[in-house]
Protein backbone atom coordinates (compact mmCIF):
# COMPACT_ATOMS: atom_id res chain seq x y z
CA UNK A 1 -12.31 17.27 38.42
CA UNK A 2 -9.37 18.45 37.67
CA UNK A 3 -6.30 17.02 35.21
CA UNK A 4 -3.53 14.78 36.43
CA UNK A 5 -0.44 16.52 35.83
CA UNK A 6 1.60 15.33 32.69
CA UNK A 7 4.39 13.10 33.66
CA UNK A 8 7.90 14.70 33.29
CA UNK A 9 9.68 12.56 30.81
CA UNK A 10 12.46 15.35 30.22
CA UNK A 11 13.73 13.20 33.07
CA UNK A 12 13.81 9.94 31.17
CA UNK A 13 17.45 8.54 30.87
CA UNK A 14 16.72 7.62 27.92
CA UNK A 15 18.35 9.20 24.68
CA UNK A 16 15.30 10.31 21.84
CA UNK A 17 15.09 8.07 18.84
CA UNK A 18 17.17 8.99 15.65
CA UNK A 19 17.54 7.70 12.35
CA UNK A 20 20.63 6.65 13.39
CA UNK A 21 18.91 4.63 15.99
CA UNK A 22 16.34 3.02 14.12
CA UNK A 23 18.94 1.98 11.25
CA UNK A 24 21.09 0.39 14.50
CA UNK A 25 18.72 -1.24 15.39
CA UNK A 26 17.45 -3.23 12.33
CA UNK A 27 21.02 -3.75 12.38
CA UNK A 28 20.93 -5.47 15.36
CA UNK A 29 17.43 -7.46 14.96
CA UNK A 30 15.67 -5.23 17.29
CA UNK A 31 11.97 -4.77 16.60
CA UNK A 32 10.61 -1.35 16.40
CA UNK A 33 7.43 -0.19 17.95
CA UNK A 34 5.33 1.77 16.05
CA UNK A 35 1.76 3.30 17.45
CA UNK A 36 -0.67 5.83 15.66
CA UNK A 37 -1.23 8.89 18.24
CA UNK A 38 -3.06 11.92 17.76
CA UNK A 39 -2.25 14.17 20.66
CA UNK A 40 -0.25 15.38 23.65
CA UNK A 41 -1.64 12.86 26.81
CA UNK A 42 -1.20 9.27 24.59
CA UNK A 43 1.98 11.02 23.21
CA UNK A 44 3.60 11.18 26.94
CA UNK A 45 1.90 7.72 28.13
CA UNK A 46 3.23 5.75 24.87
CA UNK A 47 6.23 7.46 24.88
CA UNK A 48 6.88 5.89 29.18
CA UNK A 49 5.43 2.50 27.42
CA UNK A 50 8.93 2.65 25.38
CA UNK A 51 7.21 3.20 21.87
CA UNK A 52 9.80 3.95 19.44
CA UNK A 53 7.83 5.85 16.86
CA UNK A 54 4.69 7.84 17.44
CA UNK A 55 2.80 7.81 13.72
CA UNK A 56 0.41 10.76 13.43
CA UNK A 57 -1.84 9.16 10.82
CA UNK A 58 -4.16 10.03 8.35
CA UNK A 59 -6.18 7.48 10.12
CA UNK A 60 -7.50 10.13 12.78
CA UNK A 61 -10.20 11.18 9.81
CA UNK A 62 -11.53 7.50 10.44
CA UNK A 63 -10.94 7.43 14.21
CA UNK A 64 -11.13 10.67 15.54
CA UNK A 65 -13.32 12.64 12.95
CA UNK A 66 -15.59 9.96 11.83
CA UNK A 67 -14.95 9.79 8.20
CA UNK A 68 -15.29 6.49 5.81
CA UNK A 69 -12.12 6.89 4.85
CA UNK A 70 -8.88 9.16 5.27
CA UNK A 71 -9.62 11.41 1.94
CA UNK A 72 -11.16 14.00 3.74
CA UNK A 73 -8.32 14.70 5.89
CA UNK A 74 -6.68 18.05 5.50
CA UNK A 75 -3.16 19.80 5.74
CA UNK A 76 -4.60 21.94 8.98
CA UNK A 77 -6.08 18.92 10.70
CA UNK A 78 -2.87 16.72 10.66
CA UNK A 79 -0.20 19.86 11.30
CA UNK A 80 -2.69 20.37 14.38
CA UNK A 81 -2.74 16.67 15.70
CA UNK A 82 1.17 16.85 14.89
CA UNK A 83 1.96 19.70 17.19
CA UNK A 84 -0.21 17.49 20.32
CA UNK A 85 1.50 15.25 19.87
CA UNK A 86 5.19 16.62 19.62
CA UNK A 87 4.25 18.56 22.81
CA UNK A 88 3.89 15.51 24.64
CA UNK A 89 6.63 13.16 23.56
CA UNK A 90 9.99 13.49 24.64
CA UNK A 91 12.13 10.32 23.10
CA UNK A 92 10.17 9.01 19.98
CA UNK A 93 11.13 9.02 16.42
CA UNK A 94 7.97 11.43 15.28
CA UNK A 95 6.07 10.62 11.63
CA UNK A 96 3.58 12.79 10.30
CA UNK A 97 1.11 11.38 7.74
CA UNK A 98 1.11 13.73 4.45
CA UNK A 99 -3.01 13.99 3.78
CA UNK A 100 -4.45 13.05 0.48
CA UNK A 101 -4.01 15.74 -2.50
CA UNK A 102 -1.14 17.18 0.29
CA UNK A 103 2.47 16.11 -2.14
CA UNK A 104 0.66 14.10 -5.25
CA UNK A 105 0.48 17.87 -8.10
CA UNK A 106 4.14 18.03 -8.21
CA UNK A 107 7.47 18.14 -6.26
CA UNK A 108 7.34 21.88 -4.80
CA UNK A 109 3.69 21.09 -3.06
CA UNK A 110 5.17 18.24 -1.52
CA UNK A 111 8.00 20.16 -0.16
CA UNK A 112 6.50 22.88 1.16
CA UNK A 113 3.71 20.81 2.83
CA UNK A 114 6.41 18.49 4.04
CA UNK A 115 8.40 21.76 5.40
CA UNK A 116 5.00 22.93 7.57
CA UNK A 117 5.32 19.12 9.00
CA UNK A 118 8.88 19.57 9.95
CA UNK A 119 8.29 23.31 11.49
CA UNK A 120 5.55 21.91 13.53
CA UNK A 121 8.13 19.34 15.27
CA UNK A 122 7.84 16.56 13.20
CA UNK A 123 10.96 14.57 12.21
CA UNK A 124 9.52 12.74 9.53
CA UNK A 125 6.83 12.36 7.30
CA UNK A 126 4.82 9.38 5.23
CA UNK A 127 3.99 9.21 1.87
CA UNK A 128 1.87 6.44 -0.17
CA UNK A 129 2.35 4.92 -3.29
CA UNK A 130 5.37 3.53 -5.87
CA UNK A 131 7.07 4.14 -8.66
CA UNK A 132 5.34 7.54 -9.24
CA UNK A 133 6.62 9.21 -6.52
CA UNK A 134 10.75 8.32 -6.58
CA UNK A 135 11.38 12.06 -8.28
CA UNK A 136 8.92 13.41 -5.45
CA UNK A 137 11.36 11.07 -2.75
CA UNK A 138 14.16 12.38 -3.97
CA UNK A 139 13.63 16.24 -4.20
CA UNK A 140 12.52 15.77 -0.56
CA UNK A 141 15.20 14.05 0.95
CA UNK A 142 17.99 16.12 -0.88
CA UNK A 143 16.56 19.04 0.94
CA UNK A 144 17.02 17.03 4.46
CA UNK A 145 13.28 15.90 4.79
CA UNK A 146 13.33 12.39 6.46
CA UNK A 147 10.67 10.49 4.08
CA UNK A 148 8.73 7.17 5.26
CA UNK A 149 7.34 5.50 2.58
CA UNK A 150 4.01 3.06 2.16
CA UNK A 151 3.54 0.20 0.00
CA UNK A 152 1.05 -2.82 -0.11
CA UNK A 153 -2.08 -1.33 1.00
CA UNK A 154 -2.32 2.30 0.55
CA UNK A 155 -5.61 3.42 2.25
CA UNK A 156 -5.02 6.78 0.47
CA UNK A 157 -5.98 4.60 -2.85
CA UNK A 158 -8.72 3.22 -1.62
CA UNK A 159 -11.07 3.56 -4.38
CA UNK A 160 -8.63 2.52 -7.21
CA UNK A 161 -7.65 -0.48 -5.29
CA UNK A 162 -11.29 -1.52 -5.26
CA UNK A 163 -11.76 -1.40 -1.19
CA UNK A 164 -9.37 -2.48 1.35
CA UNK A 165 -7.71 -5.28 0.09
CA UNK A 166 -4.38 -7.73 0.65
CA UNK A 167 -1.96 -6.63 -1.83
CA UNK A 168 0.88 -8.24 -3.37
CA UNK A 169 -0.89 -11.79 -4.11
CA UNK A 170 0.02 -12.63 -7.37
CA UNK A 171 3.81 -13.01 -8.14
CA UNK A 172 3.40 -10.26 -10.89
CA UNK A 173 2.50 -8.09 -8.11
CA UNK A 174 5.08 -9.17 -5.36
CA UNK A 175 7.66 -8.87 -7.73
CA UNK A 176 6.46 -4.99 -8.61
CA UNK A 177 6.08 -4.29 -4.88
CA UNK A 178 9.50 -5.55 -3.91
CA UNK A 179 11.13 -3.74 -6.99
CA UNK A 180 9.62 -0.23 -6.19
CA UNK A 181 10.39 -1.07 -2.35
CA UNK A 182 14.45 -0.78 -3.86
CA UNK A 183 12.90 2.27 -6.04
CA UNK A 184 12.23 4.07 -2.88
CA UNK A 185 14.91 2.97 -0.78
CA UNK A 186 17.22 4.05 -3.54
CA UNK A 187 15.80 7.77 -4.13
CA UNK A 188 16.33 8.80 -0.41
CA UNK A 189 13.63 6.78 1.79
CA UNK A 190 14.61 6.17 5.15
CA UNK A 191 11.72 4.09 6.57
CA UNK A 192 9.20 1.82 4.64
CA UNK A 193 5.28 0.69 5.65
CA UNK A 194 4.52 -2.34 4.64
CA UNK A 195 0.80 -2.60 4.50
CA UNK A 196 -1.84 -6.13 3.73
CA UNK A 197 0.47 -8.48 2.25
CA UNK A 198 1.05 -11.77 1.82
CA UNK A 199 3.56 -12.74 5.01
CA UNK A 200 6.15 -14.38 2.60
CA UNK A 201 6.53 -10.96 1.04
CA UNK A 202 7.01 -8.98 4.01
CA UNK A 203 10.07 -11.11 5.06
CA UNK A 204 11.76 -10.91 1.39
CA UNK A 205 11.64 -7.43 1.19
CA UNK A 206 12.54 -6.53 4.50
CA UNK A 207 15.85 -8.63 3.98
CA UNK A 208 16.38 -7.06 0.58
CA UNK A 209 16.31 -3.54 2.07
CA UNK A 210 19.03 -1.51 4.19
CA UNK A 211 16.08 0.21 5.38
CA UNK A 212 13.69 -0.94 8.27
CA UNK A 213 10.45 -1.89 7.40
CA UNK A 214 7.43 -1.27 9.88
CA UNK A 215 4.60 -4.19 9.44
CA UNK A 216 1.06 -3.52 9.83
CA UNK A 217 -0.27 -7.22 8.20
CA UNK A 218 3.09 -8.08 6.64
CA UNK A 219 4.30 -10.61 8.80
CA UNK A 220 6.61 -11.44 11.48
CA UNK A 221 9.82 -10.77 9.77
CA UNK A 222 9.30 -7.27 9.15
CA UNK A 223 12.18 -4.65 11.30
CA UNK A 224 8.85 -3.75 13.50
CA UNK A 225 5.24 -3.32 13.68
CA UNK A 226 2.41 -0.79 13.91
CA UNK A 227 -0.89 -0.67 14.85
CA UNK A 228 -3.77 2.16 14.68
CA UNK A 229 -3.92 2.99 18.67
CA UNK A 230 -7.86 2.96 18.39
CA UNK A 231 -7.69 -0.66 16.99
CA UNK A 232 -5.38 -1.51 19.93
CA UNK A 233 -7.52 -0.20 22.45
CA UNK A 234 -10.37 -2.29 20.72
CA UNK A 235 -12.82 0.78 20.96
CA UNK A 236 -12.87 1.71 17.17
CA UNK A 237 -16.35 0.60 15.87
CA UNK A 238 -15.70 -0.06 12.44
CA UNK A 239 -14.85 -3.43 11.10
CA UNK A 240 -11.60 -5.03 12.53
CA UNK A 241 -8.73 -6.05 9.79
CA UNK A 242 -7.16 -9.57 10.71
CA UNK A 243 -3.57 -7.88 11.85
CA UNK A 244 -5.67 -6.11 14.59
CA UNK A 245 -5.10 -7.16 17.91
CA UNK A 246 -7.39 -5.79 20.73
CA UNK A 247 -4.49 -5.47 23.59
CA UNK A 248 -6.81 -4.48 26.29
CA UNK A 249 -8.15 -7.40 26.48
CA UNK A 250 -6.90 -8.78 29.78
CA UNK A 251 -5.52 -5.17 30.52
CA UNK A 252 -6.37 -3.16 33.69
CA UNK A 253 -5.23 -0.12 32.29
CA UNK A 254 -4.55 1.83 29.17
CA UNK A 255 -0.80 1.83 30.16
CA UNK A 256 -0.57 -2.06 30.73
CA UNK A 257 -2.44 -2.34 27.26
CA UNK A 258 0.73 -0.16 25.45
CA UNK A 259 2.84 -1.80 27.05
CA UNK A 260 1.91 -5.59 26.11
CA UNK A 261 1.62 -4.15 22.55
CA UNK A 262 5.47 -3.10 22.99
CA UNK A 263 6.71 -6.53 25.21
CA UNK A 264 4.44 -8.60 22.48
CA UNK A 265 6.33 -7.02 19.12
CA UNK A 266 9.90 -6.88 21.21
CA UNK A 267 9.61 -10.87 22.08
CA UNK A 268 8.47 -11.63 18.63
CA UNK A 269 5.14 -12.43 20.18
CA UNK A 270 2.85 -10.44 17.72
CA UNK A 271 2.07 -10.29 14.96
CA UNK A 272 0.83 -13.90 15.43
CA UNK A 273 0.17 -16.71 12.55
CA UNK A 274 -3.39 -15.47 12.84
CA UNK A 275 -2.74 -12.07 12.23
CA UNK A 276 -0.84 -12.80 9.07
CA UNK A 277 -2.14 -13.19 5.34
């Protein structure tokens, strides 16, 4: 049997995502839509779903590869999954995960992994972690590399969190999150994950930044949302994490699944109370 021929979205009307878009529309109290996609076919299909911002994460070594965790991801894997996908996405704002041990020895690795990211099509790329990593955020986005950052839940520090756990909890450490969320914001971060944290927390630093913040167990109030696309799809076998939401439940198609996820964030719909710490 042979393929289906990829749909032509050079067609689509509709202007790509920029920065300048994204900022607009936090601006304007428009959610974003944030999925995780690994290559070229879910690339094209999310991007006719109206996704805003195709995330190629880390999270592939758990989904894809089969690893416990996303340490064992490397550079090659991820600048791979990054060029799928960029060959199959036409309007969305493009985020590349940087891979454990990729940007964290000093400030000239980061760069020149964050450089391969950028030559492979990607318009952005994610980092994890706080305070540590403003001078990193900085050298980065003074040589015009869009940086996302990723706070709360870093699964990248799995270990020395002590497992995957809600962040934030204590006001000791919602106060530190919220002041290195500024930190980042303020050395050149253009785009901020907010990962396993208390709801209340989500919503104050969201309104405290100029930035959007994308949500993955942070609440309602966050700019927009994101979800791993395996989760979505309800076919990863690992545990689920309470802000998962199987969307193809009810579905009759992969495509109708998407775009639920997107009509769901866009009406305020999801995440609901129960997905919410």
């Amino acid at each position: 049997m042979s393929a289906q021929p990829k749909p032509d979205n050079a067609a689509s009307p509709r202007p790509p995502v920029t920065l300048t878009k994204l900022m607009a529309m936090k601006q304007a109290r428009e959610k974003l839509v944030m999925l995780t996609c690994y290559d070229a076919s879910f690339a094209a299909l999310m991007d006719q779903c109206g996704v805003d911002i195709l995330l190629v994460g880390d999270s592939l070594g758990m989904v894809v590869a089969g690893y416990d965790s996303t340490l064992p991801v490397t550079m090659e894997q991820m600048v791979y999954h990054t060029e799928c996908v960029v060959r199959g996405a036409k309007r969305p704002w493009i985020v590349a995960d940087m891979p454990f041990g990729s940007y964290q020895k000093n400030m000239e690795q980061a760069y020149a992994n964050a450089s391969r990211f950028l030559s492979a099509g990607a318009h952005m790329v994610k980092v994890e972690g706080g305070q540590w990593l403003i001078p990193t955020i900085e050298f980065l986005a003074t040589r015009d590399i869009p940086v996302c950052g990723h706070l709360g839940l870093t699964p990248q520090s799995v270990h020395a969190l002590g497992g995957y756990r809600v962040q934030g909890k204590t006001e000791e450490a919602a106060q530190r999150l919220q002041k290195e969320a500024l930190a980042l914001e303020n050395a050149g971060a253009r785009l901020l994950v907010l990962e396993a944290i208390p709801q209340t927390l989500g919503t104050a630093t969201s309104a405290a930044l100029k930035i959007p913040t994308i949500g993955i167990g942070a609440g309602p109030s966050c700019d927009g949302q994101v979800l791993v696309m395996h989760d979505l799809l309800g076919v990863y076998p690992g545990k689920k994490a309470r802000f998962v939401k199987n969307f193809m439940e009810g579905a009759t198609s992969i495509e109708a699944a998407f775009t639920n996820y997107v009509n769901a964030v866009k009406r305020l719909e999801f995440p609901a109370p129960e997905h919410c710490f």
